[in-house]
C-alpha atoms as a PDB file:
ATOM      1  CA  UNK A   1     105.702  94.679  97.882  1.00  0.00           C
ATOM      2  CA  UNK A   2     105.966  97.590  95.537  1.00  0.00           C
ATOM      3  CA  UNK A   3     109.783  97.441  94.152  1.00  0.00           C
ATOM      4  CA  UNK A   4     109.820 100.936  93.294  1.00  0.00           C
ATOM      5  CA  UNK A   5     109.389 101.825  97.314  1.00  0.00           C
ATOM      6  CA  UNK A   6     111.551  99.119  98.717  1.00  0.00           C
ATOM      7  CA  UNK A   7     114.586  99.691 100.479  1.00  0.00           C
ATOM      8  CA  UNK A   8     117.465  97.306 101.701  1.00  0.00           C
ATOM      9  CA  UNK A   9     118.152  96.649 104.789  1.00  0.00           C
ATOM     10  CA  UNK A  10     121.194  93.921 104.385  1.00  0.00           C
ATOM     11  CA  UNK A  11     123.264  93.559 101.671  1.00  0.00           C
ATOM     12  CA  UNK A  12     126.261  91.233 101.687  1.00  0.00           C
ATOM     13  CA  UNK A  13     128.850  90.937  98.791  1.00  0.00           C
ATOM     14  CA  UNK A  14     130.532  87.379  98.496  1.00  0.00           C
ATOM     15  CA  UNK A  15     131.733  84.755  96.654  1.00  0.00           C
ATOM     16  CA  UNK A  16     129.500  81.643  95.875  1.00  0.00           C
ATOM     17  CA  UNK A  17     131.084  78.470  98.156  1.00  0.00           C
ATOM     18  CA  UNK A  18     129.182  75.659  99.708  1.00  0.00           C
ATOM     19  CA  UNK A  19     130.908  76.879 103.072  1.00  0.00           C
ATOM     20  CA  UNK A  20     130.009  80.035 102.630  1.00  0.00           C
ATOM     21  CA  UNK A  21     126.074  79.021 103.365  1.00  0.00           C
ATOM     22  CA  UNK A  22     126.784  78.439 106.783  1.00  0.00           C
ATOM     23  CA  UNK A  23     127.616  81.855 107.413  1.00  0.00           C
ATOM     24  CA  UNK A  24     125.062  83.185 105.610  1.00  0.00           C
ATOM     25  CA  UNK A  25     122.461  81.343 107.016  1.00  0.00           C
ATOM     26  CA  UNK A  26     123.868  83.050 110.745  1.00  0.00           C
ATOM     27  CA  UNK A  27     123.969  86.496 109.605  1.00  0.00           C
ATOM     28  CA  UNK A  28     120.273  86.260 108.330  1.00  0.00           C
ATOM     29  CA  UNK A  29     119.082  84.853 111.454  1.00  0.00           C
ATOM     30  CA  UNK A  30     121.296  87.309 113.535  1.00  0.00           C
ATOM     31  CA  UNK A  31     119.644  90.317 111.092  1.00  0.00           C
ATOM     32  CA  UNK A  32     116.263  89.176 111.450  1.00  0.00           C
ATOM     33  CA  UNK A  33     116.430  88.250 115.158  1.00  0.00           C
ATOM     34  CA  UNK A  34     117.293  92.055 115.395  1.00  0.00           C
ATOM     35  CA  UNK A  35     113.906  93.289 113.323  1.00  0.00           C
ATOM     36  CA  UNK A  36     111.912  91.366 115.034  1.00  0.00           C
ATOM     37  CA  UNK A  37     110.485  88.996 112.670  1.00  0.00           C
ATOM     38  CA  UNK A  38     111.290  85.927 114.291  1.00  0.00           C
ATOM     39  CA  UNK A  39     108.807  83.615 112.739  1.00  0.00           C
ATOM     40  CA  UNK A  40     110.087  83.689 109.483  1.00  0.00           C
ATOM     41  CA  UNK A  41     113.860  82.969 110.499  1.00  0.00           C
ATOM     42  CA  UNK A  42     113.965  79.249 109.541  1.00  0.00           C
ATOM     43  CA  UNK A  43     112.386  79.650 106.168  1.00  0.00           C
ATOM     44  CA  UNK A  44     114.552  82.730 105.192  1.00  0.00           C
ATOM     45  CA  UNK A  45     117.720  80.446 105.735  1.00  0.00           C
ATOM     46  CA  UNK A  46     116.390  77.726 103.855  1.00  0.00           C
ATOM     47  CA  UNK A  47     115.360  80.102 101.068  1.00  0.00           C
ATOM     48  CA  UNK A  48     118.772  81.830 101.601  1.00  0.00           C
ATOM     49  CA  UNK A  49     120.685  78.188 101.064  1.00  0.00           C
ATOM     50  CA  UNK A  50     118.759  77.282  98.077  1.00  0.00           C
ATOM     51  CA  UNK A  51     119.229  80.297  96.081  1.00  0.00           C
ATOM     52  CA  UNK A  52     123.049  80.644  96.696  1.00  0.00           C
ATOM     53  CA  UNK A  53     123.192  76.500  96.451  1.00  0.00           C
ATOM     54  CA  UNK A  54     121.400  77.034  92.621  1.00  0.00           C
ATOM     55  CA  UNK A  55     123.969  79.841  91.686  1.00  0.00           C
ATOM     56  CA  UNK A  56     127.092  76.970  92.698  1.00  0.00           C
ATOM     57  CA  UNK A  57     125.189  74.392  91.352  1.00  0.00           C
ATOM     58  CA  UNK A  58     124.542  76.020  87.591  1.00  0.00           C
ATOM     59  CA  UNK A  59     127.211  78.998  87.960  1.00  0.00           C
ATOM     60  CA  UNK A  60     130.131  77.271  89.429  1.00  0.00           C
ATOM     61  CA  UNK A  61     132.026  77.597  92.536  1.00  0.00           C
ATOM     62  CA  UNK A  62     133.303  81.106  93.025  1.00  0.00           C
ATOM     63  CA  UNK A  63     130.804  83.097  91.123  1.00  0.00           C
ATOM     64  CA  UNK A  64     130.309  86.717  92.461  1.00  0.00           C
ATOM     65  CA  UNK A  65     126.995  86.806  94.260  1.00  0.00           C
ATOM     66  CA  UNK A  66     125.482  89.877  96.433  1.00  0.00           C
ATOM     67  CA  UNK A  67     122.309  88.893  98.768  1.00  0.00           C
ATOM     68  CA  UNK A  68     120.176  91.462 100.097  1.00  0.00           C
ATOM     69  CA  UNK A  69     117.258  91.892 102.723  1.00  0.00           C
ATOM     70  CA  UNK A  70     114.369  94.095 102.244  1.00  0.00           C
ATOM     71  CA  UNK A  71     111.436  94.157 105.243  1.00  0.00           C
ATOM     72  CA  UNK A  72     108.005  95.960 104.617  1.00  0.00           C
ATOM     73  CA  UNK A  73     105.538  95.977 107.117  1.00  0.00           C
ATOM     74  CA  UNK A  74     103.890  92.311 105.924  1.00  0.00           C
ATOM     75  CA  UNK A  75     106.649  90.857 103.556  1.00  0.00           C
ATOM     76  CA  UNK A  76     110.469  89.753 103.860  1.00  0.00           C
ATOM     77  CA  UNK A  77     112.174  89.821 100.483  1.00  0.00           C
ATOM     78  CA  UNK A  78     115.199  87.969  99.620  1.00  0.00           C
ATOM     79  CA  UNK A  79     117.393  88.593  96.831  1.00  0.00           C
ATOM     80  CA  UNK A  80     120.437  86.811  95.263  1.00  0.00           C
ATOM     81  CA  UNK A  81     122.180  88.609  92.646  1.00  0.00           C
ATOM     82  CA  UNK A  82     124.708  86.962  89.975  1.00  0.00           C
ATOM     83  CA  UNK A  83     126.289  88.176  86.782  1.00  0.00           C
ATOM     84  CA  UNK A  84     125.111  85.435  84.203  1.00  0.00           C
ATOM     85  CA  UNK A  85     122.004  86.012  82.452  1.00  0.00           C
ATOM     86  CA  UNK A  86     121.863  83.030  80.397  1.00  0.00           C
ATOM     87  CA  UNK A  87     120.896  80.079  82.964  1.00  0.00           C
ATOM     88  CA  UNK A  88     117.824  81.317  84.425  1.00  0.00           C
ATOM     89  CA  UNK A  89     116.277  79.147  87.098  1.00  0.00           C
ATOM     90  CA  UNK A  90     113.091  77.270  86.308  1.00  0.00           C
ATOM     91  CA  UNK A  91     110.725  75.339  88.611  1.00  0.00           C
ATOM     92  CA  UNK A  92     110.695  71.850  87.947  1.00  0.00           C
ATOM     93  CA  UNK A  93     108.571  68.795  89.393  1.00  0.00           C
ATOM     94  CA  UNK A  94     111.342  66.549  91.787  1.00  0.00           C
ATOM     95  CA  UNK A  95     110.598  63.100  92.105  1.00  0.00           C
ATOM     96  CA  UNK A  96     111.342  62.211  95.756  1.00  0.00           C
ATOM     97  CA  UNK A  97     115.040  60.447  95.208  1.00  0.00           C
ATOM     98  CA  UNK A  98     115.504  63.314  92.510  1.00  0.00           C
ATOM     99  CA  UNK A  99     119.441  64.347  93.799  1.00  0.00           C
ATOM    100  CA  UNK A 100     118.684  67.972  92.093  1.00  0.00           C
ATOM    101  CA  UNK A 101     116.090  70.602  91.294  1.00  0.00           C
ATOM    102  CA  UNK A 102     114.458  70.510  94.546  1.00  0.00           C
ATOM    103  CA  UNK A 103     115.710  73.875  95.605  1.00  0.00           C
ATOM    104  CA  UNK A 104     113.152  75.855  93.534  1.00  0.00           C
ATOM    105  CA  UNK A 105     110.108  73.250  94.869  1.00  0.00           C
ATOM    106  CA  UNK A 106     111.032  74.215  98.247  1.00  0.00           C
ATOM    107  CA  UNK A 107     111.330  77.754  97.613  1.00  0.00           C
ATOM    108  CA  UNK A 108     107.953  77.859  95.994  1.00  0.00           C
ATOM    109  CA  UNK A 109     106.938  75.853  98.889  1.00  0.00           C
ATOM    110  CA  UNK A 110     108.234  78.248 101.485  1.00  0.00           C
ATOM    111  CA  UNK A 111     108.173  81.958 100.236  1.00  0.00           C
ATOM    112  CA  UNK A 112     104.469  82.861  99.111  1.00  0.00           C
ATOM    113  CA  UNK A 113     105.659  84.511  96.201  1.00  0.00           C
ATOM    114  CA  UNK A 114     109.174  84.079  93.502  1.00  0.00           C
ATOM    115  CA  UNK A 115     111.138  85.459  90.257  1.00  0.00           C
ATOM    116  CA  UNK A 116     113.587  86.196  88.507  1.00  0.00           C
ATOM    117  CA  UNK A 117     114.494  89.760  86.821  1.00  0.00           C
ATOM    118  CA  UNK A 118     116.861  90.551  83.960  1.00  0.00           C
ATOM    119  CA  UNK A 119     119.388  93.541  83.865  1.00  0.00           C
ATOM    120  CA  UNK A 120     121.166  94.374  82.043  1.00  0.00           C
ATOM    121  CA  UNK A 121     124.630  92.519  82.941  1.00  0.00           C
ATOM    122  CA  UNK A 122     123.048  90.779  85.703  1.00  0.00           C
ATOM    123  CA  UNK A 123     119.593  88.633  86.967  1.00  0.00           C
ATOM    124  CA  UNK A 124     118.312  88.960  90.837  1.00  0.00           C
ATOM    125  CA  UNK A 125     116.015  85.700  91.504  1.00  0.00           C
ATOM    126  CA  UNK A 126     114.125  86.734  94.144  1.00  0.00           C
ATOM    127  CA  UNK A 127     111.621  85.671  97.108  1.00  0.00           C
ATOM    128  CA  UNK A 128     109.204  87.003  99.177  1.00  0.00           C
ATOM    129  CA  UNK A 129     107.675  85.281 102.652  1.00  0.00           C
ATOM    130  CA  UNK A 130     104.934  86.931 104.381  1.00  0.00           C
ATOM    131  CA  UNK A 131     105.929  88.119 107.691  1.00  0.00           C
ATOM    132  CA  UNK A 132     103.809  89.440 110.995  1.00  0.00           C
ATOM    133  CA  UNK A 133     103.780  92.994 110.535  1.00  0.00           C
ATOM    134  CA  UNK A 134     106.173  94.666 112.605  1.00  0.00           C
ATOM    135  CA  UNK A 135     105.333  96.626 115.566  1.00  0.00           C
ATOM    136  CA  UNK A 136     108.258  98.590 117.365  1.00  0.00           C
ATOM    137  CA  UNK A 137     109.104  97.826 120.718  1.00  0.00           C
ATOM    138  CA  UNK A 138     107.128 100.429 123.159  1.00  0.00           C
ATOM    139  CA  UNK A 139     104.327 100.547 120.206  1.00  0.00           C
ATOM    140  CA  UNK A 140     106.296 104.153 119.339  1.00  0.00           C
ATOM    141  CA  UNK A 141     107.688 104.586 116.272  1.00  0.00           C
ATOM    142  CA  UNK A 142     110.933 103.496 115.596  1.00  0.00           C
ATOM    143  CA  UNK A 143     111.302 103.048 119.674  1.00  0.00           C
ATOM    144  CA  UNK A 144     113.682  99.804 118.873  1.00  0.00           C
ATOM    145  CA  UNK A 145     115.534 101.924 116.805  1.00  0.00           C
ATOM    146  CA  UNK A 146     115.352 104.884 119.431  1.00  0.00           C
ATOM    147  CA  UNK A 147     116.227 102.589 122.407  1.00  0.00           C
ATOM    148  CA  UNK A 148     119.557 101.523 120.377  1.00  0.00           C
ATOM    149  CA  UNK A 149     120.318 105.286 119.663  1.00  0.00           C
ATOM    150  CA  UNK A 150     119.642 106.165 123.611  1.00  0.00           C
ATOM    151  CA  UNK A 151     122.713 103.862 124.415  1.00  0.00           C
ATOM    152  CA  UNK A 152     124.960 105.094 122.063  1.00  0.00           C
ATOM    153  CA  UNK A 153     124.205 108.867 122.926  1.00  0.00           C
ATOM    154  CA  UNK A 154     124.667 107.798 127.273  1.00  0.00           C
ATOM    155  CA  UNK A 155     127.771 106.813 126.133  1.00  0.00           C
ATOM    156  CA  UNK A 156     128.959 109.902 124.260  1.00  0.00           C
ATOM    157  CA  UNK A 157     127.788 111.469 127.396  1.00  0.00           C
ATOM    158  CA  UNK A 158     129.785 109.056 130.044  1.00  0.00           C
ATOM    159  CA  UNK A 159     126.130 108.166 130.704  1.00  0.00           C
ATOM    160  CA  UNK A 160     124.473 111.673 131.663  1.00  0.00           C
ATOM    161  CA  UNK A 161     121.454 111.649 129.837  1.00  0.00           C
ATOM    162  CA  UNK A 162     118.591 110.262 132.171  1.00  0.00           C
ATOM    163  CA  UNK A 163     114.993 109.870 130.426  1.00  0.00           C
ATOM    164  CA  UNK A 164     113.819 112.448 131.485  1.00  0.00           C
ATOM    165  CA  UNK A 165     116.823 115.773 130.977  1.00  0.00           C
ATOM    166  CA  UNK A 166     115.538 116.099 126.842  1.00  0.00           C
ATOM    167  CA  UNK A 167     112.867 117.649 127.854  1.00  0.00           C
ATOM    168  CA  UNK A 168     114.252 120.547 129.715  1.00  0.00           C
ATOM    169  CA  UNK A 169     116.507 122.801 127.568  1.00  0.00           C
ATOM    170  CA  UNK A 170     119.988 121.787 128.568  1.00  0.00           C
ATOM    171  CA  UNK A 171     119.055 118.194 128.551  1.00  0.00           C
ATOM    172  CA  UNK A 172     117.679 118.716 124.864  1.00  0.00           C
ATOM    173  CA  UNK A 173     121.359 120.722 124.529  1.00  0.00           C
ATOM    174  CA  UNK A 174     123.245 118.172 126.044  1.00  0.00           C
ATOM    175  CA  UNK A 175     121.279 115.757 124.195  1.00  0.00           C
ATOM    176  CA  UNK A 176     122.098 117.394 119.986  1.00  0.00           C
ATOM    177  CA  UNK A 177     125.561 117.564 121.107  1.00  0.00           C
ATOM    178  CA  UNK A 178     126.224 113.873 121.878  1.00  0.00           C
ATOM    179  CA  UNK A 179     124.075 113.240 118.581  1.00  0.00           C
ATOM    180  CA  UNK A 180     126.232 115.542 116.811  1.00  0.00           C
ATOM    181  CA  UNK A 181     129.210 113.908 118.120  1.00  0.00           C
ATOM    182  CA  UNK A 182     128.112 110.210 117.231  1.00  0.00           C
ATOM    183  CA  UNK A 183     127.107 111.051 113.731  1.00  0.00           C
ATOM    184  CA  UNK A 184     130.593 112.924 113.365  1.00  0.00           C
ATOM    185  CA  UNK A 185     132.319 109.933 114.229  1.00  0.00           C
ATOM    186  CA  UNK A 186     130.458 107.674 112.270  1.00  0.00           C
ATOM    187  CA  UNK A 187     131.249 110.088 109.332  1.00  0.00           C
ATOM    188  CA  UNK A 188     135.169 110.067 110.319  1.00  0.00           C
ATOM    189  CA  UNK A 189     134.933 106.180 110.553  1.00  0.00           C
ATOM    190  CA  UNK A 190     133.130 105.796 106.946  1.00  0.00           C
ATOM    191  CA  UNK A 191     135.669 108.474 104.946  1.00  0.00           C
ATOM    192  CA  UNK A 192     138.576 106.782 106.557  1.00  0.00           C
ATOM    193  CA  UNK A 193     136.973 103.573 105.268  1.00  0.00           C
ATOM    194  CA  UNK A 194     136.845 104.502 101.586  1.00  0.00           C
ATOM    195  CA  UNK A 195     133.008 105.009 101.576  1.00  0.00           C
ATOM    196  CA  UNK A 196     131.390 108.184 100.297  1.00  0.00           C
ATOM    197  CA  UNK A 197     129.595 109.685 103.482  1.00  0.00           C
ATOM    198  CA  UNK A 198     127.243 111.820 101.555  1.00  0.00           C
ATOM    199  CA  UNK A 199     125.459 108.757  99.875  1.00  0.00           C
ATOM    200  CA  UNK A 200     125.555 107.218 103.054  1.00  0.00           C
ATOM    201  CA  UNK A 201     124.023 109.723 104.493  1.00  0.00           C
ATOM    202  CA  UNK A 202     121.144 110.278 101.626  1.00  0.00           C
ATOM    203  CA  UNK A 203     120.710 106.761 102.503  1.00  0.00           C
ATOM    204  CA  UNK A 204     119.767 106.986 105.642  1.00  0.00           C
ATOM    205  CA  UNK A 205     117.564 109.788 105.107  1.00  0.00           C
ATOM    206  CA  UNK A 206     115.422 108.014 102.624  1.00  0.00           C
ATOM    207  CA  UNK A 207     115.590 104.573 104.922  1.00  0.00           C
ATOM    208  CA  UNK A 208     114.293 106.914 107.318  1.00  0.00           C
ATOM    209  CA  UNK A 209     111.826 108.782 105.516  1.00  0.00           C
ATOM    210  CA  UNK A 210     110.337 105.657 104.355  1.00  0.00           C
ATOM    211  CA  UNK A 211     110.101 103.947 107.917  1.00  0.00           C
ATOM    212  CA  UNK A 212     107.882 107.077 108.892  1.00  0.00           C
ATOM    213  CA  UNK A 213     106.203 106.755 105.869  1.00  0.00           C
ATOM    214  CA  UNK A 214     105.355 102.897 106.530  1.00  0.00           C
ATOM    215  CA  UNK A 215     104.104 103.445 110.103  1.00  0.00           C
ATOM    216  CA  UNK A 216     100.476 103.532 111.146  1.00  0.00           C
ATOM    217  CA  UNK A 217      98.916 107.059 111.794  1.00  0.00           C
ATOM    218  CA  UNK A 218      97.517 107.632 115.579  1.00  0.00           C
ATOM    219  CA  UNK A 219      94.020 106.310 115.932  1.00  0.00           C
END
């Protein structure tokens, strides 16, 4: 996966706990339930658990960690982010009863490729698992994302947008106007939330941009 094109899909902010795997381990499944890569939910939680369970384990409880998703067409990447860049984790050969260093073996085991990088007041050890690519719902592009939007926008409407009014003028009318109303809101809800709409919105432009970008041309 080329870093310099990747962009995240998930990132959560937390502190480093043993309970806080749990939770973890249900938001990744719940986020890749949603994108359709299914097969790869059980070894994303394990690799999940072991990389926040090596940050307790050398770090210390309560450590500031930030975990983040990124999906490509073939490849799930999994980062965990923490602010020392001293310890740096290192593969080691676990004898069976060994009580540690066995989250690295089954990382290397699991994802088909691993690291660490070095910032500059930080290090992200990362993991990547090959995943089936993914093919929208419909075989359109985006359609998953497009059937999501369709609800939202009948409901701006009170639900008066059948299939098939965006294709005559005043359905395609009716149809900007409840899109212009939902992204208005969603502005409204993010300023009155502390978070800088603009970048938001440049965002979700690239995210966009790039999701074109990644789909398969017409055949």
């Amino acid at each position: 996966m080329d870093k310099a094109i990747q962009i995240p899909l998930w990132r959560f902010q937390f502190l480093a706990e043993p309970e806080e795997i749990s939770t973890l381990r249900s938001d990744v499944r719940a986020r890749l339930h949603d994108w359709g890569v299914r097969e790869v939910i059980d070894s994303a939680q394990l690799c999940v658990s072991e990389l926040v369970a090596n940050v307790i384990t050398h770090l210390g409880r309560g450590t500031p960690v930030s975990l983040t998703l990124f999906l490509s067409r073939a490849r799930l990447r999994i980062e965990v982010r923490d602010p020392d860049t001293r310890v740096l984790p290192t593969l080691v050969e676990a004898t069976e009863d060994a009580e540690s260093g066995r989250g690295l073996t089954l990382i290397d085991a699991l994802s088909d490729r691993w690291g660490v990088e070095l910032e500059q007041d930080s290090k992200v050890t990362w993991c990547e698992i090959v995943a089936a690519p993914v093919t929208p719902q419909g075989g359109g592009v985006g359609s998953t994302r497009v059937a999501r939007a369709e609800q939202m926008l009948s409901s701006y409407s009170d639900g008066r947008l059948p299939s098939g009014s965006r294709h005559s003028r005043i359905g395609a009318l009716a149809t900007e106007a409840a899109a212009v109303d939902l992204i208005s809101d969603l502005l409204h809800w993010l300023r009155a939330h502390g978070h800088d709409a603009d970048d938001i919105l440049d965002r979700a432009q690239t995210h966009f941009e790039a999701e074109l970008g990644a789909a398969p041309g017409p055949s």
